[in-house]
N, C-alpha and C. Protein backbone atom coordinates (compact mmCIF):
# COMPACT_ATOMS: atom_id res chain seq x y z
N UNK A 1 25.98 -14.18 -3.01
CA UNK A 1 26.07 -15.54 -3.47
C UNK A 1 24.70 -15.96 -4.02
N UNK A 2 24.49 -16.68 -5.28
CA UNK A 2 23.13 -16.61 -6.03
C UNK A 2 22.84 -18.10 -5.49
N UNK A 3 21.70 -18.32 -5.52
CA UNK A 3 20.72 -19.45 -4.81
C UNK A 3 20.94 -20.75 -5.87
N UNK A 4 21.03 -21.88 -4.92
CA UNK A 4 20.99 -23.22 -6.04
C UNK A 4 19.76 -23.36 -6.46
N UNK A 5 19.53 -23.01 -7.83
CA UNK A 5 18.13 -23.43 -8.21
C UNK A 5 17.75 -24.49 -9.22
N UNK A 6 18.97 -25.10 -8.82
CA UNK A 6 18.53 -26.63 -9.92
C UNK A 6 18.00 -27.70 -8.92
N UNK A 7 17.41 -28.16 -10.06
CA UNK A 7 16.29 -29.34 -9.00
C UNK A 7 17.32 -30.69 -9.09
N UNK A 8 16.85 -31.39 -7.78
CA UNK A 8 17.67 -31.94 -7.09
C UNK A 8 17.06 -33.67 -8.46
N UNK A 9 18.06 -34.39 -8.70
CA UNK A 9 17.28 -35.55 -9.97
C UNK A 9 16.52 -36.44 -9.27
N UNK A 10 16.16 -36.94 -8.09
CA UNK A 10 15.18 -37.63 -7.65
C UNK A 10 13.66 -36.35 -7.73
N UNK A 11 13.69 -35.92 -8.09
CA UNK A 11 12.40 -34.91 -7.96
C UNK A 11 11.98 -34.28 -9.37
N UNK A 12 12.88 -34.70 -10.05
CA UNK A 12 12.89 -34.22 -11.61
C UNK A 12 11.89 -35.02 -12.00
N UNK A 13 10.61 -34.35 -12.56
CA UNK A 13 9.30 -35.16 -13.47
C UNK A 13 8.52 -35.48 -12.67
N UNK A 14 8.52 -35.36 -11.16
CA UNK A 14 7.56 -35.95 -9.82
C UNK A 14 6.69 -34.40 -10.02
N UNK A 15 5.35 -34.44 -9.57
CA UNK A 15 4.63 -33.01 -9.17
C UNK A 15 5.02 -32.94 -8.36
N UNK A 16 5.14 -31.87 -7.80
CA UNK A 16 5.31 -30.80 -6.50
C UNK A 16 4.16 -31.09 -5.84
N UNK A 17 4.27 -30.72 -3.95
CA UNK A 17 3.83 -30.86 -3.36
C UNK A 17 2.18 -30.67 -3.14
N UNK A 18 2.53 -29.27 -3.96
CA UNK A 18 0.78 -28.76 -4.06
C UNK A 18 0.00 -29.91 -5.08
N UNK A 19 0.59 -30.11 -6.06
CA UNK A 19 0.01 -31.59 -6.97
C UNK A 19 -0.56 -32.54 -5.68
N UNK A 20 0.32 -32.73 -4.93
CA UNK A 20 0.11 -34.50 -4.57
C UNK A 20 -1.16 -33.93 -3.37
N UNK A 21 -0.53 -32.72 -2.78
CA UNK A 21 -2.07 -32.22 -1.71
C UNK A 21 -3.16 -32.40 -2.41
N UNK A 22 -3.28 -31.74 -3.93
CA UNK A 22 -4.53 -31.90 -4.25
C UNK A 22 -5.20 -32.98 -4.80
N UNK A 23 -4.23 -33.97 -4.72
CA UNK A 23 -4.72 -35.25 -5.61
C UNK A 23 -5.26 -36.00 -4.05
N UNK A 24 -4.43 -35.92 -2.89
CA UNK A 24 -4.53 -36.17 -1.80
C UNK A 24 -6.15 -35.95 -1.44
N UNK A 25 -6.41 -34.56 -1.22
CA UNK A 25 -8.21 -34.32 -0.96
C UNK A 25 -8.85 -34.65 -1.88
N UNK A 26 -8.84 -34.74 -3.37
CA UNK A 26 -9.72 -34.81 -3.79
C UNK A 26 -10.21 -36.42 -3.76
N UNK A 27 -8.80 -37.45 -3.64
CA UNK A 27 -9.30 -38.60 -3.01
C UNK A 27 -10.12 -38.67 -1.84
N UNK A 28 -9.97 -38.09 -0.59
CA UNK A 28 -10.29 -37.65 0.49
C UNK A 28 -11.73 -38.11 0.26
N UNK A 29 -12.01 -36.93 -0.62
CA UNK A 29 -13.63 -36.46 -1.03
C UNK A 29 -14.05 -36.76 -1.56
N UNK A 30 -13.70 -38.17 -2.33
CA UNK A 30 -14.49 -38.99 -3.14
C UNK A 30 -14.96 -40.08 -1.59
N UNK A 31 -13.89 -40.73 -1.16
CA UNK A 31 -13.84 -41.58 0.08
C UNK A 31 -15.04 -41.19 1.27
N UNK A 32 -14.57 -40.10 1.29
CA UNK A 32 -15.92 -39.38 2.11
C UNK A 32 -17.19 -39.45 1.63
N UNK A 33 -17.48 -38.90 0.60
CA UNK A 33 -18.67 -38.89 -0.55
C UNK A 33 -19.28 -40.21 -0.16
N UNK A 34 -18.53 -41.30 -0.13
CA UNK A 34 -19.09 -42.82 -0.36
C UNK A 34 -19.14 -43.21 0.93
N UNK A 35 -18.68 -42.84 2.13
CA UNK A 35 -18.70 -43.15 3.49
C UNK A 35 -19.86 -42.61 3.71
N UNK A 36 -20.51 -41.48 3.30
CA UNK A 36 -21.72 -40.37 3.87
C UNK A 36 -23.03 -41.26 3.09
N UNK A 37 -22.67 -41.84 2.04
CA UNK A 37 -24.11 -42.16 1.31
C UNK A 37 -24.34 -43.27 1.84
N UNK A 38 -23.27 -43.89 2.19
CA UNK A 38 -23.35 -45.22 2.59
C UNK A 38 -24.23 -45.77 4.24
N UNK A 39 -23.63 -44.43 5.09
CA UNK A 39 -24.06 -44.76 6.68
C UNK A 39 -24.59 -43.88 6.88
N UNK A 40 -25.38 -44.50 7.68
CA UNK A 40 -27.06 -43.34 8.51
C UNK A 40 -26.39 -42.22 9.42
N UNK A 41 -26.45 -41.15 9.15
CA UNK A 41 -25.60 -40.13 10.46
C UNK A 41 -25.65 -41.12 11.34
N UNK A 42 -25.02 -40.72 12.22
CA UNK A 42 -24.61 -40.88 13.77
C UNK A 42 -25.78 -40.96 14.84
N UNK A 43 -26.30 -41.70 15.68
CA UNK A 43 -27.35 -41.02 16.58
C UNK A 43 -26.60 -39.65 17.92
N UNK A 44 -25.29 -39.94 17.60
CA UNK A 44 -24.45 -38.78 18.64
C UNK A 44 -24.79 -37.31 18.29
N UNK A 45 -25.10 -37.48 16.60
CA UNK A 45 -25.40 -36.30 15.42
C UNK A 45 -26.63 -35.28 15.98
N UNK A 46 -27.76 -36.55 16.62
CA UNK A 46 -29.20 -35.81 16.81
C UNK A 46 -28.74 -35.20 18.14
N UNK A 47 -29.43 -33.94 17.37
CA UNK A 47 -29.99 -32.96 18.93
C UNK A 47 -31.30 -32.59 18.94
N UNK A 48 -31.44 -32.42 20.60
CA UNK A 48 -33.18 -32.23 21.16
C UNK A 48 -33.36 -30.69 20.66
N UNK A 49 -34.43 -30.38 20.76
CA UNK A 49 -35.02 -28.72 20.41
C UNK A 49 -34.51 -27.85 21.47
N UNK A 50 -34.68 -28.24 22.70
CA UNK A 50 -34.18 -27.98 23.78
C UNK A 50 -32.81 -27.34 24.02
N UNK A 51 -31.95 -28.39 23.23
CA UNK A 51 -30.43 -28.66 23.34
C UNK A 51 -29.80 -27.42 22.09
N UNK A 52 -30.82 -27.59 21.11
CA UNK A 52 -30.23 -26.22 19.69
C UNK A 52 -31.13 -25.04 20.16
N UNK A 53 -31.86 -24.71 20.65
CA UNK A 53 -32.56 -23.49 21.33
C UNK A 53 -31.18 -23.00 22.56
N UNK A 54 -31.16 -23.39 23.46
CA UNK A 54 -29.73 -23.54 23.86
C UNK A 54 -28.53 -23.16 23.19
N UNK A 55 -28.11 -23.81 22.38
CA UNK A 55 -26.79 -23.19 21.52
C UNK A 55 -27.21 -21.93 20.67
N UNK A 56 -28.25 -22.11 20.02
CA UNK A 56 -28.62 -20.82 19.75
C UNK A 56 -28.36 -19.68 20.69
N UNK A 57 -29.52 -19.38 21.99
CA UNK A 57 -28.95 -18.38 22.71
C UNK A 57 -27.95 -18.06 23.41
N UNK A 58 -27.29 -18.79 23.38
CA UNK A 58 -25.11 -18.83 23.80
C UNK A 58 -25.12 -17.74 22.56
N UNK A 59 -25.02 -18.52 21.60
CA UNK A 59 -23.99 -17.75 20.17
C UNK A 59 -24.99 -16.40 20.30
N UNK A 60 -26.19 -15.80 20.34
CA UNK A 60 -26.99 -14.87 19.99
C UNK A 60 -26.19 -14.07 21.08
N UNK A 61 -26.53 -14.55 22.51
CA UNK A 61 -25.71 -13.23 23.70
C UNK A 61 -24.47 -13.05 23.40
N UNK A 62 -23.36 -14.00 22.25
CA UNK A 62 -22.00 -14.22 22.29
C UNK A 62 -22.05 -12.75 21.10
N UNK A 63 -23.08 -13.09 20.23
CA UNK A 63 -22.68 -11.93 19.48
C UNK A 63 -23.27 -10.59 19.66
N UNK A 64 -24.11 -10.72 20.66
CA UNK A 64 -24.74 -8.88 21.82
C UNK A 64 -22.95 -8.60 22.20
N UNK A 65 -22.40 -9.64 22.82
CA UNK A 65 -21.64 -9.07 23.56
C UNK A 65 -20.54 -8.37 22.71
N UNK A 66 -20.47 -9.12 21.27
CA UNK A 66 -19.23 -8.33 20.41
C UNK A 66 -19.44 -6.85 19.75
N UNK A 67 -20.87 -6.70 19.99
CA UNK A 67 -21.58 -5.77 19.12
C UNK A 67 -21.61 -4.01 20.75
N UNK A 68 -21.38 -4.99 21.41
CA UNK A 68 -21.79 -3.92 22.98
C UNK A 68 -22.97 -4.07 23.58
N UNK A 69 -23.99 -5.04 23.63
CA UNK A 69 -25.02 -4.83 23.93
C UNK A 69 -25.83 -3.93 23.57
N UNK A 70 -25.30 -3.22 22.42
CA UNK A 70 -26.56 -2.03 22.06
C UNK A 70 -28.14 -2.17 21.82
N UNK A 71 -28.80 -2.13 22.40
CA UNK A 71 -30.14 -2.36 22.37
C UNK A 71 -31.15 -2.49 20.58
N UNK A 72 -31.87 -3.01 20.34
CA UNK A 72 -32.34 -2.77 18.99
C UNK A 72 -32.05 -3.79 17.86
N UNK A 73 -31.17 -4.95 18.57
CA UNK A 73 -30.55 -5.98 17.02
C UNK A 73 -30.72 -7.27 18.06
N UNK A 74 -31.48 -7.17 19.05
CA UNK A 74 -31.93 -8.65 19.32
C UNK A 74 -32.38 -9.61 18.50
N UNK A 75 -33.55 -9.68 17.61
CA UNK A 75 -34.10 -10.34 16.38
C UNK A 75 -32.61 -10.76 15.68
N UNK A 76 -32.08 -9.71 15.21
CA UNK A 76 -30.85 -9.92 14.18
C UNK A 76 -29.70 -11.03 14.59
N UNK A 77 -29.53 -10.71 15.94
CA UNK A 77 -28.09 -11.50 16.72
C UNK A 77 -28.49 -12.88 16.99
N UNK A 78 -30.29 -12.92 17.48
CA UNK A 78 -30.97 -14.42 17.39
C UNK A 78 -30.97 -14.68 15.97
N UNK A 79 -31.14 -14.02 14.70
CA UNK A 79 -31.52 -15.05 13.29
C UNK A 79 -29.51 -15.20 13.04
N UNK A 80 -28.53 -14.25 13.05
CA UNK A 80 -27.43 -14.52 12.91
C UNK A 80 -26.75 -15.96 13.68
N UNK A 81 -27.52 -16.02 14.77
CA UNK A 81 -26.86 -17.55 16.04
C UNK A 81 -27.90 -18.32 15.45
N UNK A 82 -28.36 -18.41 14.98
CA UNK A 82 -29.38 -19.55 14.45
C UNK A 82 -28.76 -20.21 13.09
N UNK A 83 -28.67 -19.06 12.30
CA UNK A 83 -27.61 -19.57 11.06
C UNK A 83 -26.52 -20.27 11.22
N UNK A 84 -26.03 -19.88 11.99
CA UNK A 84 -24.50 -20.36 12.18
C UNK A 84 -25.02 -21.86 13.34
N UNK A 85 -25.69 -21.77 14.00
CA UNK A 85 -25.85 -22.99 14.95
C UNK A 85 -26.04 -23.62 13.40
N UNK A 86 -27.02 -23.61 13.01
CA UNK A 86 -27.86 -24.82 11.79
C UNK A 86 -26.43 -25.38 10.92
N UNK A 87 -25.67 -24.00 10.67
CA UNK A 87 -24.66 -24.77 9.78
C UNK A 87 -23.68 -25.70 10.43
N UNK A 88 -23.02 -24.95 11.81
CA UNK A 88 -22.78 -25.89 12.46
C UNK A 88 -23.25 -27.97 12.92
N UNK A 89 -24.25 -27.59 13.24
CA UNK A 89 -25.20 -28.77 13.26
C UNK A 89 -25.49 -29.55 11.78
N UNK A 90 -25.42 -29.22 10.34
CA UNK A 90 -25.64 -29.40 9.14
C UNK A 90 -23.95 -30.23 9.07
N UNK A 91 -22.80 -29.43 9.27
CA UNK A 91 -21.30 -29.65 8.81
C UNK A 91 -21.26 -30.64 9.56
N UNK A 92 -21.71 -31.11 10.92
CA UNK A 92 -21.41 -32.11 11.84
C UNK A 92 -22.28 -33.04 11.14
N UNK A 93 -23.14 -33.12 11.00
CA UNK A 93 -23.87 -34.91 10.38
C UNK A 93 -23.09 -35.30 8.80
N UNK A 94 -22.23 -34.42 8.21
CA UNK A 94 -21.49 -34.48 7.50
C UNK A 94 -20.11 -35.39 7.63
């Protein structure tokens, strides 16, 4: 039995869903755009040196532990948890 593939007439000349999603964010992201220029981050936003030295070495042992602990990529697994903390911390005052 072959598939109904006529469009139903309330939907005839409307965009499709993916249309209205993208008209959807890109409003989003104008709205946002003007919310961010407008207000001072958050003070919830700031963190102490203390507090990102900290998240740093979580994520650095988080990624020894995916790697096996193999000795020799300490430096690497600390500059890799550092990147990712900063972006983390960068996307949040966002």
């Amino acid at each position: 039995m072959p598939k109904n593939t006529t469009t139903p007439a309330a939907t005839r000349g409307k965009p499709g869903p993916q249309h209205a999603q993208a008209a959807r964010t890109s409003a989003s992201a104008q709205v946002a755009t003007r919310k961010r220029s407008a207000e001072p981050p958050a003070a919830s936003a700031k963190i102490l040196p203390e507090e990102r030295q900290q998240l740093i070495a979580q994520a650095a042992y988080f990624i020894a532990e995916r790697r096996g602990f193999s000795p020799g990529n300490e430096l690497e697994d600390w500059l890799q948890a550092e990147a990712e903390i900063e972006a983390c911390l960068k996307a949040a005052l966002q």
